[in-house]
C-alpha atoms as a PDB file:
ATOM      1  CA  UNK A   1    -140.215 122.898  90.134  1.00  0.00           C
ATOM      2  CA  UNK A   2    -142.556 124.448  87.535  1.00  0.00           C
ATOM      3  CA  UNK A   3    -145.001 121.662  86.337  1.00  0.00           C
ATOM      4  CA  UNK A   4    -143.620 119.217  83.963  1.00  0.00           C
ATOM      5  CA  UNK A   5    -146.561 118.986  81.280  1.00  0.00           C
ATOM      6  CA  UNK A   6    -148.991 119.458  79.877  1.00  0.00           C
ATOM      7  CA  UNK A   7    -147.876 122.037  77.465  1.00  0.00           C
ATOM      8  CA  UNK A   8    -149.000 123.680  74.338  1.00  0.00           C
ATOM      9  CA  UNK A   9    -147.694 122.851  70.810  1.00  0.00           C
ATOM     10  CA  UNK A  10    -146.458 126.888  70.256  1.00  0.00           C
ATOM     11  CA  UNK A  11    -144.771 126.630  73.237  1.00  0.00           C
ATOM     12  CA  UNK A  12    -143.259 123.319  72.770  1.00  0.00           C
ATOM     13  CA  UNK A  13    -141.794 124.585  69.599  1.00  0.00           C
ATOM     14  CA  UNK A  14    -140.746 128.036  70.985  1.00  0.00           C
ATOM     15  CA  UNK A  15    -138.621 126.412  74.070  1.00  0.00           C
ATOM     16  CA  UNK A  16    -137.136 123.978  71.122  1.00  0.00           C
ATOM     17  CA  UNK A  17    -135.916 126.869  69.014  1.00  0.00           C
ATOM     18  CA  UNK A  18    -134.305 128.433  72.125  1.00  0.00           C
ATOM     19  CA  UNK A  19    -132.790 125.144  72.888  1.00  0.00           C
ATOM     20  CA  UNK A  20    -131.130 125.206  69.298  1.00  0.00           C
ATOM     21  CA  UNK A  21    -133.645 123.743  67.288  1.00  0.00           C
ATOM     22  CA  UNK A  22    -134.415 125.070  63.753  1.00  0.00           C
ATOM     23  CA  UNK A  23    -138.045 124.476  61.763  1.00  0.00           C
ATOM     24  CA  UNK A  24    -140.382 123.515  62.133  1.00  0.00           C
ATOM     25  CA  UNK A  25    -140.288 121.559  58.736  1.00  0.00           C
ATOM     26  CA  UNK A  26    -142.481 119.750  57.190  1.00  0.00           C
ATOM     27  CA  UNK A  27    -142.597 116.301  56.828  1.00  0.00           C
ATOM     28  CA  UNK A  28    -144.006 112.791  56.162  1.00  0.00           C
ATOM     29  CA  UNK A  29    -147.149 112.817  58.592  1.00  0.00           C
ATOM     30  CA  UNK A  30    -146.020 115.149  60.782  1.00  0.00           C
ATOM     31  CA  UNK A  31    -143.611 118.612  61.084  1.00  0.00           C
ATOM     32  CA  UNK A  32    -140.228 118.097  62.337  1.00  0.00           C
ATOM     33  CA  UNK A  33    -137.441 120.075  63.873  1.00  0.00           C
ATOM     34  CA  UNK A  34    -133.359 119.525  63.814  1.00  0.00           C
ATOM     35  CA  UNK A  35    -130.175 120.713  65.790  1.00  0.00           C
ATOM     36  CA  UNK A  36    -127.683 119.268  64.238  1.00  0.00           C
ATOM     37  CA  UNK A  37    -127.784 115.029  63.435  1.00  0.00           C
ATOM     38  CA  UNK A  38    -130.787 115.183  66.123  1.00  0.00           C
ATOM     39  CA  UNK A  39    -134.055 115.471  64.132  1.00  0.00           C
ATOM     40  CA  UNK A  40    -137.419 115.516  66.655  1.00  0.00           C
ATOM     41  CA  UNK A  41    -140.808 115.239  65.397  1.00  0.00           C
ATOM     42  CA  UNK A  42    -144.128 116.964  66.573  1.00  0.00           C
ATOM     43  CA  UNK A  43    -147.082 116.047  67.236  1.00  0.00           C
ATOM     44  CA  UNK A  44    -150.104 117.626  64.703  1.00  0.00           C
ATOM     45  CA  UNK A  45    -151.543 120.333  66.208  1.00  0.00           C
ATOM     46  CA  UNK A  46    -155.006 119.429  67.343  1.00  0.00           C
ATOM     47  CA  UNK A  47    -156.763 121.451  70.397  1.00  0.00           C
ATOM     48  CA  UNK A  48    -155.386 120.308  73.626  1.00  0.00           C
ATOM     49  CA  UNK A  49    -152.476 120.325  75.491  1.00  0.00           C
ATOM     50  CA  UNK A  50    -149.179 117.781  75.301  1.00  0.00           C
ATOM     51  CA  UNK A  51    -149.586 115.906  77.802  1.00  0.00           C
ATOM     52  CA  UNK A  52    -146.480 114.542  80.368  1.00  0.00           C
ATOM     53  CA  UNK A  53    -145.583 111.051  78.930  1.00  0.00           C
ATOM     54  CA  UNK A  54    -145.610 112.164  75.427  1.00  0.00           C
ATOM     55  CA  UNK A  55    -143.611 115.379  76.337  1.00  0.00           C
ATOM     56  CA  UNK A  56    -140.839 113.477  78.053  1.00  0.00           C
ATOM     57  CA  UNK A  57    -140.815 111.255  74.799  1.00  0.00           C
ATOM     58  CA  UNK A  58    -140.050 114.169  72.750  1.00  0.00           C
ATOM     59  CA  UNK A  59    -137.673 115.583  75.040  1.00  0.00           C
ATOM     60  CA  UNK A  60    -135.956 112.043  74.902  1.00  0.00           C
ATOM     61  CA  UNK A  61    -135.776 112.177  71.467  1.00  0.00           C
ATOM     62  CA  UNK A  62    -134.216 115.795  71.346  1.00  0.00           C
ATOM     63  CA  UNK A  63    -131.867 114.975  73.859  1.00  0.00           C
ATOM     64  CA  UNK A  64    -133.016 117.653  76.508  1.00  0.00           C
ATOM     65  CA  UNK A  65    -133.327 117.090  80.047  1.00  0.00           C
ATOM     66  CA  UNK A  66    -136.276 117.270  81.958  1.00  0.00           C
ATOM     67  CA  UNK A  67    -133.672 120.321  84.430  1.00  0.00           C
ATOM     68  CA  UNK A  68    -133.191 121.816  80.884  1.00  0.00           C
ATOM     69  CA  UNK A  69    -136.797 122.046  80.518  1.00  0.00           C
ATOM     70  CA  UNK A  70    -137.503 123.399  83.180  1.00  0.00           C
ATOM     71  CA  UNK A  71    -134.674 126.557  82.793  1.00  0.00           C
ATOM     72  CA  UNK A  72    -137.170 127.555  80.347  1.00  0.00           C
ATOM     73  CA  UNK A  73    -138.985 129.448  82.845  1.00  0.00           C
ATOM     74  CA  UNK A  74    -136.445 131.052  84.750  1.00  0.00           C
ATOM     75  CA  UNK A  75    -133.426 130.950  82.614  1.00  0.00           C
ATOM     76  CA  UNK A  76    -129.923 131.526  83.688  1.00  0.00           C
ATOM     77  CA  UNK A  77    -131.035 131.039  87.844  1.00  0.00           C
ATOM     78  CA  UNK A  78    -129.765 127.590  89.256  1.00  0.00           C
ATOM     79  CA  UNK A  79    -132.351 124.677  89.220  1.00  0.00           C
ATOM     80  CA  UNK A  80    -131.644 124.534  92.908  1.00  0.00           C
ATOM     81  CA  UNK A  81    -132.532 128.175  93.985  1.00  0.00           C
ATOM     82  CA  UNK A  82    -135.489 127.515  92.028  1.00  0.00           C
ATOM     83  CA  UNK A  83    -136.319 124.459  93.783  1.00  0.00           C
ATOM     84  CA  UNK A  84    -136.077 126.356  97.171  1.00  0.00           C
ATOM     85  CA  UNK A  85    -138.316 129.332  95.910  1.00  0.00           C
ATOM     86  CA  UNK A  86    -141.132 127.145  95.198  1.00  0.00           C
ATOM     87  CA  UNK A  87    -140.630 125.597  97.950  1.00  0.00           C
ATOM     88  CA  UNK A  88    -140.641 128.557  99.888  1.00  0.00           C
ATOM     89  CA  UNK A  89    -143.887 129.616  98.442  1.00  0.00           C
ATOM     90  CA  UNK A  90    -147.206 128.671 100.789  1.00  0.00           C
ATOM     91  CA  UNK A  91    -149.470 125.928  99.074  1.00  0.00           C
ATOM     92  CA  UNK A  92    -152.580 127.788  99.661  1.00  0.00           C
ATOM     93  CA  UNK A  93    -153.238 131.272  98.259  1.00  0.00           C
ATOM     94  CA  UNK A  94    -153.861 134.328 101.057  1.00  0.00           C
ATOM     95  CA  UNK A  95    -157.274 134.434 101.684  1.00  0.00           C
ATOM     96  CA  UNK A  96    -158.402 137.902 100.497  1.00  0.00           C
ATOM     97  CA  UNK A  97    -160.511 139.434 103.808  1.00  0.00           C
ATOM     98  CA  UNK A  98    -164.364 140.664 102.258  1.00  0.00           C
ATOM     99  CA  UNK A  99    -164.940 144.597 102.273  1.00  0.00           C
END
């Protein structure tokens, strides 16, 4: 599967408003974004990355599964088939021969 975290905060927000999501607004402390009753806030944006625990607490929050998640990068193709393409891929990269 495509790796689960870290992410940036533009493309945190840019999966969430495919996923449904409108905003973000702002808020108290920090923005926020809704879809429906489900309201999700975000983290300030600061220079690094989101990293995997607080990621999957957001995602808890919105109500999206981690398999939802990852459509984002191939959308519409099976989690499956996209299981067994990257696992079909070698771990190490070809070694390019020197001219």
């Amino acid at each position: 599967m495509p790796a689960f975290g870290p992410v940036s905060r533009r493309e945190l927000v840019a999966v969430l408003q495919r996923l449904g999501f409108s905003g973000p607004y702002s808020g108290g402390r920090h923005q926020f974004m809704q879809r429906g009753n489900v309201s999700v806030a975000l983290p300030n944006p600061h220079q690094s990355d989101i990293g995997r625990e607080l990621l999957a607490r957001i995602l808890r929050q919105a109500g999206v599964s981690r398999e939802e998640w990852e459509q984002r990068w191939f959308p519409g193709i099976p989690v499956d088939a996209i299981r067994d393409l990257l696992l079909s891929i070698p771990s190490r990269p070809a070694t390019v021969p020197a001219n």
